[in-house]
C-alpha atoms as a PDB file:
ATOM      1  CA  UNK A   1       0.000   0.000   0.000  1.00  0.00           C
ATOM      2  CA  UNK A   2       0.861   3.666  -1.091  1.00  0.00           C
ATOM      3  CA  UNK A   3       1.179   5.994   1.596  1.00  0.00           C
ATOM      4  CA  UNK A   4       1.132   9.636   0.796  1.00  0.00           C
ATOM      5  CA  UNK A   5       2.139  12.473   3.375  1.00  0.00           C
ATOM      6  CA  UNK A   6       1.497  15.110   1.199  1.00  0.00           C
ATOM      7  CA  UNK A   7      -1.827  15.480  -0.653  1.00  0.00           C
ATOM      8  CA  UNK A   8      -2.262  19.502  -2.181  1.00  0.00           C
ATOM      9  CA  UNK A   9      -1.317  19.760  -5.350  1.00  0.00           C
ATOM     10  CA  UNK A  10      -0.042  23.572  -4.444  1.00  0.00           C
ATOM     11  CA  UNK A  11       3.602  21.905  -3.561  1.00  0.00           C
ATOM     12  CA  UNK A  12       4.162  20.439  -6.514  1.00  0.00           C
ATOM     13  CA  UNK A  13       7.598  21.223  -7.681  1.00  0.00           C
ATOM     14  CA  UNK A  14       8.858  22.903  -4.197  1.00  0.00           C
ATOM     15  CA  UNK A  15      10.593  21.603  -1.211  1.00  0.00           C
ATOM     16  CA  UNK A  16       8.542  21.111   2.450  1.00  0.00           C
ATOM     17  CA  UNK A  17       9.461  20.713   5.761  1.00  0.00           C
ATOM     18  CA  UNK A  18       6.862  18.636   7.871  1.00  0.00           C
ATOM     19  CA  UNK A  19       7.033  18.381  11.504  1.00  0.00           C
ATOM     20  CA  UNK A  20       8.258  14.558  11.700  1.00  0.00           C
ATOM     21  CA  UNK A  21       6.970  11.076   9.611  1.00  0.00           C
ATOM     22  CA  UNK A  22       4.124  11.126  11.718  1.00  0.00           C
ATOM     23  CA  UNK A  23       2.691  14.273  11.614  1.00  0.00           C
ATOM     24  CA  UNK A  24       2.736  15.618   7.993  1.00  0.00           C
ATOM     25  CA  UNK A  25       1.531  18.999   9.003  1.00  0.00           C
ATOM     26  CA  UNK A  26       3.662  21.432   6.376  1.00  0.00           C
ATOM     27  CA  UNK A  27       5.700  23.778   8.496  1.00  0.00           C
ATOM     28  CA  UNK A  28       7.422  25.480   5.594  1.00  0.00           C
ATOM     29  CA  UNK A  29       8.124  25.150   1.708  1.00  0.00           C
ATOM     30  CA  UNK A  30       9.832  26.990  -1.050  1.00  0.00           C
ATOM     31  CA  UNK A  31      12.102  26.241  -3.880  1.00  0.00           C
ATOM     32  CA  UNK A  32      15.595  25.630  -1.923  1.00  0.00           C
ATOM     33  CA  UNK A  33      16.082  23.060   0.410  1.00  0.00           C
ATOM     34  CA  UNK A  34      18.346  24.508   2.528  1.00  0.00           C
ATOM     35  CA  UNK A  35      15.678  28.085   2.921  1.00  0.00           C
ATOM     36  CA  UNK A  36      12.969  25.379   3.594  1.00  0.00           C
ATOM     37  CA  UNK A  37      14.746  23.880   6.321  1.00  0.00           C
ATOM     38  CA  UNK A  38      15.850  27.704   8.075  1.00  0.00           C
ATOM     39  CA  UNK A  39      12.450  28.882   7.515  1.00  0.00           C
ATOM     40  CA  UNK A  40      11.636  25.603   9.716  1.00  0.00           C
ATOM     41  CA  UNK A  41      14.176  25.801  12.534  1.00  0.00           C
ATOM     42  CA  UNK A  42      13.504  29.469  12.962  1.00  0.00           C
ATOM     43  CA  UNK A  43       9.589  28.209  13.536  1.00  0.00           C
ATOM     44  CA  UNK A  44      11.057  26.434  16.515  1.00  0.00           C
ATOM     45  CA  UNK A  45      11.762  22.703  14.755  1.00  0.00           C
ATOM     46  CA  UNK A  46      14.748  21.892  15.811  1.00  0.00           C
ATOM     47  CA  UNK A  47      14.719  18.604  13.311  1.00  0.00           C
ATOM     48  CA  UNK A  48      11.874  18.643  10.688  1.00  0.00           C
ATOM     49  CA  UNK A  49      11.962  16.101   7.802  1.00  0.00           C
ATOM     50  CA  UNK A  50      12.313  18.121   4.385  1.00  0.00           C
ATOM     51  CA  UNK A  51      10.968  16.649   1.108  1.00  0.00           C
ATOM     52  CA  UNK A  52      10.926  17.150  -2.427  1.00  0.00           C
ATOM     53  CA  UNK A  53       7.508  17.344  -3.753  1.00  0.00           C
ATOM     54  CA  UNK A  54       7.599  16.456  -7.135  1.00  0.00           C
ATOM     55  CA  UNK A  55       5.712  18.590 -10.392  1.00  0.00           C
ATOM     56  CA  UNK A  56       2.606  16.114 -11.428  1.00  0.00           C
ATOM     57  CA  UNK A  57       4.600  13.803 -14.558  1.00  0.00           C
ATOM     58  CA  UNK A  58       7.842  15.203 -13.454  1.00  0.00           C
ATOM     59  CA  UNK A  59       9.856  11.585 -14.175  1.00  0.00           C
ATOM     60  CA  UNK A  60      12.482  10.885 -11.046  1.00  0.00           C
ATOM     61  CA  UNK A  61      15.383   9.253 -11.352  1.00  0.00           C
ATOM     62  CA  UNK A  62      17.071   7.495  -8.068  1.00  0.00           C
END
Protein backbone atom coordinates (compact mmCIF):
# COMPACT_ATOMS: atom_id res chain seq x y z
CA UNK A 1 0.00 0.00 0.00
CA UNK A 2 0.86 3.67 -1.09
CA UNK A 3 1.18 5.99 1.60
CA UNK A 4 1.13 9.64 0.80
CA UNK A 5 2.14 12.47 3.38
CA UNK A 6 1.50 15.11 1.20
CA UNK A 7 -1.83 15.48 -0.65
CA UNK A 8 -2.26 19.50 -2.18
CA UNK A 9 -1.32 19.76 -5.35
CA UNK A 10 -0.04 23.57 -4.44
CA UNK A 11 3.60 21.90 -3.56
CA UNK A 12 4.16 20.44 -6.51
CA UNK A 13 7.60 21.22 -7.68
CA UNK A 14 8.86 22.90 -4.20
CA UNK A 15 10.59 21.60 -1.21
CA UNK A 16 8.54 21.11 2.45
CA UNK A 17 9.46 20.71 5.76
CA UNK A 18 6.86 18.64 7.87
CA UNK A 19 7.03 18.38 11.50
CA UNK A 20 8.26 14.56 11.70
CA UNK A 21 6.97 11.08 9.61
CA UNK A 22 4.12 11.13 11.72
CA UNK A 23 2.69 14.27 11.61
CA UNK A 24 2.74 15.62 7.99
CA UNK A 25 1.53 19.00 9.00
CA UNK A 26 3.66 21.43 6.38
CA UNK A 27 5.70 23.78 8.50
CA UNK A 28 7.42 25.48 5.59
CA UNK A 29 8.12 25.15 1.71
CA UNK A 30 9.83 26.99 -1.05
CA UNK A 31 12.10 26.24 -3.88
CA UNK A 32 15.60 25.63 -1.92
CA UNK A 33 16.08 23.06 0.41
CA UNK A 34 18.35 24.51 2.53
CA UNK A 35 15.68 28.09 2.92
CA UNK A 36 12.97 25.38 3.59
CA UNK A 37 14.75 23.88 6.32
CA UNK A 38 15.85 27.70 8.08
CA UNK A 39 12.45 28.88 7.52
CA UNK A 40 11.64 25.60 9.72
CA UNK A 41 14.18 25.80 12.53
CA UNK A 42 13.50 29.47 12.96
CA UNK A 43 9.59 28.21 13.54
CA UNK A 44 11.06 26.43 16.51
CA UNK A 45 11.76 22.70 14.75
CA UNK A 46 14.75 21.89 15.81
CA UNK A 47 14.72 18.60 13.31
CA UNK A 48 11.87 18.64 10.69
CA UNK A 49 11.96 16.10 7.80
CA UNK A 50 12.31 18.12 4.38
CA UNK A 51 10.97 16.65 1.11
CA UNK A 52 10.93 17.15 -2.43
CA UNK A 53 7.51 17.34 -3.75
CA UNK A 54 7.60 16.46 -7.13
CA UNK A 55 5.71 18.59 -10.39
CA UNK A 56 2.61 16.11 -11.43
CA UNK A 57 4.60 13.80 -14.56
CA UNK A 58 7.84 15.20 -13.45
CA UNK A 59 9.86 11.59 -14.17
CA UNK A 60 12.48 10.89 -11.05
CA UNK A 61 15.38 9.25 -11.35
CA UNK A 62 17.07 7.49 -8.07
Amino acid sequence: MEQVLIKETKYNGSYVAIKDFGDSTVIADGKDPKEVYDKAVKQGYSNPVILFIPAKDMVQIY
